[in-house]
Protein backbone atom coordinates (compact mmCIF):
# COMPACT_ATOMS: atom_id res chain seq x y z
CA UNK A 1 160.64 -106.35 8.74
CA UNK A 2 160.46 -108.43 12.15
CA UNK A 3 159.06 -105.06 13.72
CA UNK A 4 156.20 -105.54 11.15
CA UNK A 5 155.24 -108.82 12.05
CA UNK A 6 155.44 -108.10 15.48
CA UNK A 7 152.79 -104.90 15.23
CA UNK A 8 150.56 -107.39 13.24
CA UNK A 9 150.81 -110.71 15.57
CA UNK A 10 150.35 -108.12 18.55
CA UNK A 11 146.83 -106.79 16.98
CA UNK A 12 145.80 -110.26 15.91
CA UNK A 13 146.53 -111.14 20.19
CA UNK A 14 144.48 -107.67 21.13
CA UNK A 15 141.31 -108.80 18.85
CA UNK A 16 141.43 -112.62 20.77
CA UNK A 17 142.10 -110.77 24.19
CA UNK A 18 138.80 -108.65 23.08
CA UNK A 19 136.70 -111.30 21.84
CA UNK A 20 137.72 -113.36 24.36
CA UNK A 21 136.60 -110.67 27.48
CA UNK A 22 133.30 -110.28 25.41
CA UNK A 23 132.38 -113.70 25.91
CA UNK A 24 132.95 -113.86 29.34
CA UNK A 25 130.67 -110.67 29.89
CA UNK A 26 128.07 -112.62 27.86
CA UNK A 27 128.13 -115.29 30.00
CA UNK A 28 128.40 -113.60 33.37
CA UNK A 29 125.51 -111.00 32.43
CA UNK A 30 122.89 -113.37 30.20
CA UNK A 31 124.29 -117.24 30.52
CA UNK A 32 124.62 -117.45 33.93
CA UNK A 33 121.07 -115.53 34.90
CA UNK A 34 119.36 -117.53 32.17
CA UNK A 35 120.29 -120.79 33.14
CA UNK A 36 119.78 -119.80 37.11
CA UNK A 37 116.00 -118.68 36.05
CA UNK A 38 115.75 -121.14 33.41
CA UNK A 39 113.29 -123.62 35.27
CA UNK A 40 111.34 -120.61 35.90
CA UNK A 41 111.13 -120.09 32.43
CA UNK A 42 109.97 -123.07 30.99
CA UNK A 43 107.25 -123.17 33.82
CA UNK A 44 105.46 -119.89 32.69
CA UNK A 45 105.74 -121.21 29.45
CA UNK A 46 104.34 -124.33 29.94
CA UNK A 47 101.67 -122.42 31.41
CA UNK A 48 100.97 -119.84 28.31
CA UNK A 49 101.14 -123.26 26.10
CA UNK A 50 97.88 -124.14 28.15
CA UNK A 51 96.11 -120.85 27.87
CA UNK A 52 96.75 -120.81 24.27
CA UNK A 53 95.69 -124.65 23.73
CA UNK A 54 92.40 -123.63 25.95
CA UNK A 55 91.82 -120.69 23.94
CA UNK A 56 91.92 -122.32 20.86
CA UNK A 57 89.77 -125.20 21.99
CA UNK A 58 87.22 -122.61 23.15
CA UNK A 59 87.26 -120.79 20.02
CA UNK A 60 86.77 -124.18 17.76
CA UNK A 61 83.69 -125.18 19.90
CA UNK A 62 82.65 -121.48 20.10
CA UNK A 63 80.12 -122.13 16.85
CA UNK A 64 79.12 -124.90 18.73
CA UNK A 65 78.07 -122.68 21.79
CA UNK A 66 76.47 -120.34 19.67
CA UNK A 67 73.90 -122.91 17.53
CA UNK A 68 73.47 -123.77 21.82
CA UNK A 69 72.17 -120.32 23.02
CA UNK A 70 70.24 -119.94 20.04
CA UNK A 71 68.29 -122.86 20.29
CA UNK A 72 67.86 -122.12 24.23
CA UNK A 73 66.52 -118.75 23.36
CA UNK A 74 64.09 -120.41 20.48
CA UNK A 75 62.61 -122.51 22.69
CA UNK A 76 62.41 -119.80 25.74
CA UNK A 77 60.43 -117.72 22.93
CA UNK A 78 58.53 -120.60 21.96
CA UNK A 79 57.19 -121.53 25.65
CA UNK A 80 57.33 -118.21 27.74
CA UNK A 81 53.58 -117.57 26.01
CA UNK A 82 52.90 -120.96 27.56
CA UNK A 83 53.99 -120.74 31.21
CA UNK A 84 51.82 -117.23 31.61
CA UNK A 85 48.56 -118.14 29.93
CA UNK A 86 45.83 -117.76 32.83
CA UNK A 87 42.41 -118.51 32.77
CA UNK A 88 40.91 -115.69 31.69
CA UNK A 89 41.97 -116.44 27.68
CA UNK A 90 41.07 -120.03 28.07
CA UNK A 91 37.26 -119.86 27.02
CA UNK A 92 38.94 -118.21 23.70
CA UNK A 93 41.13 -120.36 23.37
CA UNK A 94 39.08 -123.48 23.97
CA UNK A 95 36.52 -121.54 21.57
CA UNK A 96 39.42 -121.44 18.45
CA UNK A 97 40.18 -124.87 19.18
CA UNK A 98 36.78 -126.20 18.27
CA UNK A 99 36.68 -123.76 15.21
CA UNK A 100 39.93 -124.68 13.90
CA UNK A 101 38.45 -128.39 14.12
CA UNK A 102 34.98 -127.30 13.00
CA UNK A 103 32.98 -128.37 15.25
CA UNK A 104 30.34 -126.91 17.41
CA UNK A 105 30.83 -126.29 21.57
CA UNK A 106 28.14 -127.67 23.53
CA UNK A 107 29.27 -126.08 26.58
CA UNK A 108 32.25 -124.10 28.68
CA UNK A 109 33.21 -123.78 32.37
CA UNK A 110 35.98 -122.15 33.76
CA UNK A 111 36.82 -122.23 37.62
CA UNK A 112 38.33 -119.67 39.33
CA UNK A 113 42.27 -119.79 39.63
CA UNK A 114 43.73 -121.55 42.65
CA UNK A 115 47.20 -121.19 43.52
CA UNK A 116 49.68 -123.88 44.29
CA UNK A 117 49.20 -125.28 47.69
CA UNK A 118 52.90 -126.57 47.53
CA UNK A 119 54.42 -123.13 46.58
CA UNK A 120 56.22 -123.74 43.30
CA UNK A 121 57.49 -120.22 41.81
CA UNK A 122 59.46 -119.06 39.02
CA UNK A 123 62.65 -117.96 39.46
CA UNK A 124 61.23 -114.31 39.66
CA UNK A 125 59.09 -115.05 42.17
CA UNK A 126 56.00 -115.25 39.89
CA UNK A 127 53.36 -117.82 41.96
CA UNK A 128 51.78 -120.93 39.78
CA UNK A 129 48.48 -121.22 39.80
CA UNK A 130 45.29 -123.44 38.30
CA UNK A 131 42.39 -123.44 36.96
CA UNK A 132 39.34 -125.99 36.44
CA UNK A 133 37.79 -126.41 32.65
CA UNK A 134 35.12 -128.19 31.10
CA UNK A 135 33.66 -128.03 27.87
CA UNK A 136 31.39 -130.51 25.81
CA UNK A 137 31.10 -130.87 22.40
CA UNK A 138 29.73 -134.04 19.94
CA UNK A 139 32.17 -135.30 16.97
CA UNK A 140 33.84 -138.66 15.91
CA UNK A 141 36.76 -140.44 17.82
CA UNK A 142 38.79 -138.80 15.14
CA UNK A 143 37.81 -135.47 16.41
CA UNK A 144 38.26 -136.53 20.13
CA UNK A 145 42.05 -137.32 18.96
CA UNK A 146 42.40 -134.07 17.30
CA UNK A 147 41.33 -132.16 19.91
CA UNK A 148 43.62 -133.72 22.43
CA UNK A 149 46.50 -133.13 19.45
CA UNK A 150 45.60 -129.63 19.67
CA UNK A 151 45.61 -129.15 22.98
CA UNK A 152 49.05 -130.71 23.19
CA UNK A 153 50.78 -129.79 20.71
CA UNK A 154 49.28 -126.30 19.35
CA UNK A 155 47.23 -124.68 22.28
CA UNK A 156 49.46 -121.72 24.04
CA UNK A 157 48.00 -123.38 27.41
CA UNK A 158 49.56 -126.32 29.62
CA UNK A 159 46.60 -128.27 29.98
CA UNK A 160 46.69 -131.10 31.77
CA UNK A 161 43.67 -133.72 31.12
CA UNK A 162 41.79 -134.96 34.45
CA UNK A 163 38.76 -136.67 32.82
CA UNK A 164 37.10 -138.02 29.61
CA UNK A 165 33.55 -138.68 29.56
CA UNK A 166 32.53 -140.35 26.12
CA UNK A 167 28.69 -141.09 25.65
CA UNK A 168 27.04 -142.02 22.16
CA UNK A 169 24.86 -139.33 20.43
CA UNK A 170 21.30 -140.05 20.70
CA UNK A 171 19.28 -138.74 17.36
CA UNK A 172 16.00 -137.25 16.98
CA UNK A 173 14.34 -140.97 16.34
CA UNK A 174 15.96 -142.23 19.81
CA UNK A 175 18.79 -144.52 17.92
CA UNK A 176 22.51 -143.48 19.24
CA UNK A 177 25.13 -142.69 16.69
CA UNK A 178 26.37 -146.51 15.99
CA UNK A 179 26.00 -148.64 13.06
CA UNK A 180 22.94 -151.10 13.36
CA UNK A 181 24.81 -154.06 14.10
CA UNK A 182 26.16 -152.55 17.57
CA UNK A 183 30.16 -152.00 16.43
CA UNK A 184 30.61 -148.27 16.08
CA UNK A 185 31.72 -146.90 13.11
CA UNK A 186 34.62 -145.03 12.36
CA UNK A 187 31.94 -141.83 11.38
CA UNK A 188 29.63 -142.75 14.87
CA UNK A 189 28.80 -140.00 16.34
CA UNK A 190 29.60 -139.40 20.32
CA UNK A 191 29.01 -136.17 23.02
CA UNK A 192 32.61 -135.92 25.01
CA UNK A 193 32.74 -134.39 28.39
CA UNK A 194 36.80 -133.13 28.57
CA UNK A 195 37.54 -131.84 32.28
CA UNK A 196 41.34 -130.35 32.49
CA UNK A 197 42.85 -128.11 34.85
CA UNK A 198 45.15 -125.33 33.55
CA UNK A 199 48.67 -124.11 34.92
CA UNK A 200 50.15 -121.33 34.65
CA UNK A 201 52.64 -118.71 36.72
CA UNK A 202 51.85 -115.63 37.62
CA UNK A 203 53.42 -112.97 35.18
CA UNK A 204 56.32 -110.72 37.69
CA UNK A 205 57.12 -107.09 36.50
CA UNK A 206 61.41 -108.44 36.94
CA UNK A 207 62.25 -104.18 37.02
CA UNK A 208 59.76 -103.35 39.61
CA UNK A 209 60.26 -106.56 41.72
CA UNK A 210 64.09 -105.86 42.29
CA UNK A 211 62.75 -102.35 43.01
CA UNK A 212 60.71 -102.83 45.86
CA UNK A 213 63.44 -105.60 47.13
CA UNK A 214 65.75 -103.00 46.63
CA UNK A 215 63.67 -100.50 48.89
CA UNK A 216 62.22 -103.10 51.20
CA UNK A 217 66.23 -103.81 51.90
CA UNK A 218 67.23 -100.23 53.01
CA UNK A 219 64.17 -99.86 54.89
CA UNK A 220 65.18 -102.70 56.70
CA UNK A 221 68.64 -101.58 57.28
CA UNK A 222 67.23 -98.01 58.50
């Protein structure tokens, strides 16, 4: 009987002895390296907390970026036509103007194109340039206004406006376009003299200017 209880108390010492030896392998071979690195640790954590916390902030504006770029790209589309229309459309252009406002053109000049004595380029390289209008035509003061509307607001031009001239309309009996007691009407009748300059860059093939840089490079280098 006591051998029995001895065989069991000495298996019961072998599993504590076991357990026991586990434990300190645990913490010699994880514990121990764990808490030596453990500062190490929470720093690269610390730093993955930031990337994700930057991520996720990027992600929650990224709509916001989007709605950006397209309205950047809109309004590229929407001027580009503007910053390359040269002189030679203008007399068409100046020409649908006065149609779209029905009224009649007395008469059109168009300079020749100057370019910028200061320099000013696009980013490609493409040289700005001007050139001189002046047109006539008789209306009201309403159709003065609309004109200049037009011009700013629908023409595919940048026009800039360096002179009025406003005289009153003289009929076929020698009376000009006012009422009779000297105060113009609203319907008085007026010639207009407009003299504007128009700006505009010079279009640059982007594909075959990086070309010849390219080539004008390695000749250089030769």
């Amino acid at each position: 009987m006591n051998n029995k209880k001895q065989i069991k108390i000495s298996g019961f010492i072998i599993v504590i002895a076991v357990v026991l030896v586990l434990s300190i392998i645990f913490l010699i071979a994880v514990q121990v390296p764990f808490l030596q690195q453990k500062e190490g640790y929470e720093t690269k954590h610390a730093s993955a907390t930031s990337k994700i916390n930057y991520y996720n902030s990027y992600l929650s504006n990224a709509s916001n970026v989007e709605a950006s770029i397209a309205a950047m790209l809109e309004e590229y589309q929407t001027k580009n036509p503007i910053l390359y229309s040269n002189g030679i459309k203008t007399p068409y252009e100046v020409r649908t103007i006065l149609k779209t406002l029905k009224y009649t053109l007395t008469s059109l000049s168009v300079s020749a194109s100057n370019e910028d004595d200061q320099g000013r380029t696009t980013v490609e390289g493409g040289r700005l340039f001007s050139t001189g209008i002046n047109f006539t035509f008789s209306g009201t003061r309403e159709d003065l206004k609309k004109t200049l509307d037009y011009l700013e607001l629908k023409a595919n031009g940048s026009y800039y406006i360096n002179n009025i001239d406003v005289e009153p309309a003289v009929d076929a009996g020698g009376t000009d376009g006012g009422s009779t007691t000297g105060i113009a009407g609203a319907g008085a009748k007026y010639n207009f003299s407009i003299e504007m300059s128009l700006y505009y860059f010079e279009k640059i093939d982007v594909e075959a200017a990086a070309v010849a840089a390219s080539d004008a490079a390695e000749s250089s280098a030769a």
